[in-house]
C-alpha atoms as a PDB file:
ATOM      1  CA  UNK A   1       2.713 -16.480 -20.284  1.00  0.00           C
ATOM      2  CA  UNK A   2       3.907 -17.100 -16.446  1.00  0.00           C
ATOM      3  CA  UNK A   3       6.683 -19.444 -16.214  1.00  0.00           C
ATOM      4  CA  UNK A   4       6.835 -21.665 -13.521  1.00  0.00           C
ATOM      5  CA  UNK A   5       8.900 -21.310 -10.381  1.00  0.00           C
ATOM      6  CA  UNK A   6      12.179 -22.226  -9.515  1.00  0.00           C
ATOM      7  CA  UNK A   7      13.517 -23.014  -6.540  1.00  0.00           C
ATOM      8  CA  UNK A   8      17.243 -22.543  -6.000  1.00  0.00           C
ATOM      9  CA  UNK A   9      19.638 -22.814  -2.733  1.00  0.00           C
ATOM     10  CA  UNK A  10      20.256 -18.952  -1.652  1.00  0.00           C
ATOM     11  CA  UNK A  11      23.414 -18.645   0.720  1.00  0.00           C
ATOM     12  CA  UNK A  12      22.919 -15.483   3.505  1.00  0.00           C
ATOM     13  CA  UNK A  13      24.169 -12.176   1.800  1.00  0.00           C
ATOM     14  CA  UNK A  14      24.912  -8.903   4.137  1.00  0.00           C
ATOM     15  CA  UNK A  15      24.592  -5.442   3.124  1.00  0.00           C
ATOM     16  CA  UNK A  16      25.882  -1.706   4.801  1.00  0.00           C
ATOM     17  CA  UNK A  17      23.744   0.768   4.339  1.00  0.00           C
ATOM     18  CA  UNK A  18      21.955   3.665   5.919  1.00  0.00           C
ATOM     19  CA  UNK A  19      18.558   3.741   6.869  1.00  0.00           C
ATOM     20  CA  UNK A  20      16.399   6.976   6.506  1.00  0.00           C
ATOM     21  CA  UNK A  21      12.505   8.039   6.707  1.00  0.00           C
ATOM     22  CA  UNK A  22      11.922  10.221   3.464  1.00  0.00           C
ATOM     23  CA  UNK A  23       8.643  11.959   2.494  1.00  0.00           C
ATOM     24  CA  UNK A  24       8.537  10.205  -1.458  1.00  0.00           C
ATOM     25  CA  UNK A  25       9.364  14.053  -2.794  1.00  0.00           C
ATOM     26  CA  UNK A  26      12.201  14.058  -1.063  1.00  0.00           C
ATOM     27  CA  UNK A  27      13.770  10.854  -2.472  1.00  0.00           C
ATOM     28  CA  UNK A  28      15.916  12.219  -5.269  1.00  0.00           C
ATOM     29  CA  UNK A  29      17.550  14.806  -2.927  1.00  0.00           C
ATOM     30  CA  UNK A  30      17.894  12.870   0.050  1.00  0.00           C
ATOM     31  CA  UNK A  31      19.229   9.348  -1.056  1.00  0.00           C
ATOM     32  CA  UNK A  32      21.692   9.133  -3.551  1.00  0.00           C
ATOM     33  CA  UNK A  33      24.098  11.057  -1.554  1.00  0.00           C
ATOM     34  CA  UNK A  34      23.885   8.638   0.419  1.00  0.00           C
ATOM     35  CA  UNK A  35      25.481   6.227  -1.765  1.00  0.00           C
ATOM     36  CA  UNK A  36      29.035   8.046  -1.903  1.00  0.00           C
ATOM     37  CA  UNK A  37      28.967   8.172   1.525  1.00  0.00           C
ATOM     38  CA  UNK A  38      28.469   4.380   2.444  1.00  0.00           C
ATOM     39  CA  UNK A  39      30.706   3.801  -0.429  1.00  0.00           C
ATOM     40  CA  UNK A  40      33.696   6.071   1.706  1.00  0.00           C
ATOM     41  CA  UNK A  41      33.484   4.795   4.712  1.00  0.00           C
ATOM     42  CA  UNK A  42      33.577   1.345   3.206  1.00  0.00           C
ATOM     43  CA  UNK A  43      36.712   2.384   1.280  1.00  0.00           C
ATOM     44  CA  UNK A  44      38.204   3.908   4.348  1.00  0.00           C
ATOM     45  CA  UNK A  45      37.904   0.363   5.972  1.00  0.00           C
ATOM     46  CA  UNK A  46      38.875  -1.638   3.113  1.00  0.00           C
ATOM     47  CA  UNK A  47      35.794  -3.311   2.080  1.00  0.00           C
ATOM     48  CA  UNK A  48      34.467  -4.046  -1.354  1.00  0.00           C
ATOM     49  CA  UNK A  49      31.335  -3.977  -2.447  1.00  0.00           C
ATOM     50  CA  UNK A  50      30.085  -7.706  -4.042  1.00  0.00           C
ATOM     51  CA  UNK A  51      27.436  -5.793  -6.062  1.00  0.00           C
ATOM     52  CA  UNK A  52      26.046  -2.122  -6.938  1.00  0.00           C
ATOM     53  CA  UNK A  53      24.750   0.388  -4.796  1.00  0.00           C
ATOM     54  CA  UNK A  54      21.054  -0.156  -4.458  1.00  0.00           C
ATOM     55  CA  UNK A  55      17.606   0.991  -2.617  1.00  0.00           C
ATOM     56  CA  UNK A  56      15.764  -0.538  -0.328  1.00  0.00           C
ATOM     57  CA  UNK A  57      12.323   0.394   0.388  1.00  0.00           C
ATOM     58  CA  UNK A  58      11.187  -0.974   3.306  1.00  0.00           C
ATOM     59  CA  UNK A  59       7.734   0.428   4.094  1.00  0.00           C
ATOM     60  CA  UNK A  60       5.453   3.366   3.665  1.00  0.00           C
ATOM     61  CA  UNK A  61       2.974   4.947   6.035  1.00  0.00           C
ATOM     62  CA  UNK A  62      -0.146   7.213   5.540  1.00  0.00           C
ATOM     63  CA  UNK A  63       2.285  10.204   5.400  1.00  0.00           C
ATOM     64  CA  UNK A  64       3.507   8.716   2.097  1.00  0.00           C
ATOM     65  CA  UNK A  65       6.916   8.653   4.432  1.00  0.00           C
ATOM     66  CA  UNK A  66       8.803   5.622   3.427  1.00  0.00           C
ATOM     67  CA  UNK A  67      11.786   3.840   5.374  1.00  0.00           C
ATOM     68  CA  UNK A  68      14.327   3.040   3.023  1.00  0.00           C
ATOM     69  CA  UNK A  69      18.298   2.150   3.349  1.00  0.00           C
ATOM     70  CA  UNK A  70      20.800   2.943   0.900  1.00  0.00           C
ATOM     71  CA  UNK A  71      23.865   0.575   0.496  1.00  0.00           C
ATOM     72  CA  UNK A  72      25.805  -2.059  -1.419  1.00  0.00           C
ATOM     73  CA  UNK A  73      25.963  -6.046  -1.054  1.00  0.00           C
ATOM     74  CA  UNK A  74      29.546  -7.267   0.880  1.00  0.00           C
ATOM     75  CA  UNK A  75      30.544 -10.850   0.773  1.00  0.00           C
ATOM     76  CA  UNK A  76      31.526 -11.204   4.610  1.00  0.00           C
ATOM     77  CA  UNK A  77      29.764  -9.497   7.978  1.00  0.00           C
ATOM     78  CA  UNK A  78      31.587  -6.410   9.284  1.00  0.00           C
ATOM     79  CA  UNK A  79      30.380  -4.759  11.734  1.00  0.00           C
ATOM     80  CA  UNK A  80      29.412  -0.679  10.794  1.00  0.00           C
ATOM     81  CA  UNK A  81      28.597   2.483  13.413  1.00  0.00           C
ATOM     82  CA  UNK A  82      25.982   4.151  14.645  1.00  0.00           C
ATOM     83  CA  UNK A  83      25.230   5.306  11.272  1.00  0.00           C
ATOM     84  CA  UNK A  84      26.276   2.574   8.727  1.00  0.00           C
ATOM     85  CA  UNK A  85      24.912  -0.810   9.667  1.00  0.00           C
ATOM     86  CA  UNK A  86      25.315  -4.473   8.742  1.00  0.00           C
ATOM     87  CA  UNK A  87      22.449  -6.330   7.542  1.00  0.00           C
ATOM     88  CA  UNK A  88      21.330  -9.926   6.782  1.00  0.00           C
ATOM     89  CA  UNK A  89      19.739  -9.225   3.095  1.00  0.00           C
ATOM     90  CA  UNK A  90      18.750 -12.872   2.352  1.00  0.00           C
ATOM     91  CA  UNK A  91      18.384 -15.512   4.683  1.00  0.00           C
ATOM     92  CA  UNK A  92      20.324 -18.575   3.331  1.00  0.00           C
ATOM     93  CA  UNK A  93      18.258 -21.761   2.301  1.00  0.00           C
ATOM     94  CA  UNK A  94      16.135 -23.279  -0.563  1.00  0.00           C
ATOM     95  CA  UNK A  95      13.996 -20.217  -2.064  1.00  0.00           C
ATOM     96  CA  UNK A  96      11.177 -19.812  -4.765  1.00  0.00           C
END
């Protein structure tokens, strides 16, 4: 049985994370070392994470290529680099 929806005030959240194109076969060698590298550079700036590491599949093309980004939840923006950036995850507001 379906239950009906909710809705519930969402604030904005912000995540750092990676992005990368992967072939699918490549996902198990390609992103999870990706995690303990977000997760250094956010130790060498002290930042904590405000959840667990965590995929994000964005998109897939005919190539079965998908764009993903690899990263964990923070509570506050930071700015990253040219190679870890700062999201907006989930835009603040009433949601369903």
């Amino acid at each position: 049985m379906l239950s009906e929806p909710k809705i519930e005030h969402q604030t904005l959240r912000y995540y750092l994370a990676i992005a990368k194109t992967v072939h699918m076969h490549e996902i198990p060698q390609v992103l999870p070392p990706l995690i303990p590298e977000v997760r250094q550079w956010m130790n060498n700036n002290k930042i904590k994470p405000s959840g667990p590491d965590f995929f994000l599949y964005k998109s897939i093309n005919e190539n079965n290529e998908l764009e993903c980004e690899v990263g964990f939840t923070i509570d506050i923006p930071i700015e990253g680099n040219s190679h870890i950036h700062l999201v907006a995850f989930l835009k603040g507001g009433m949601q369903a």
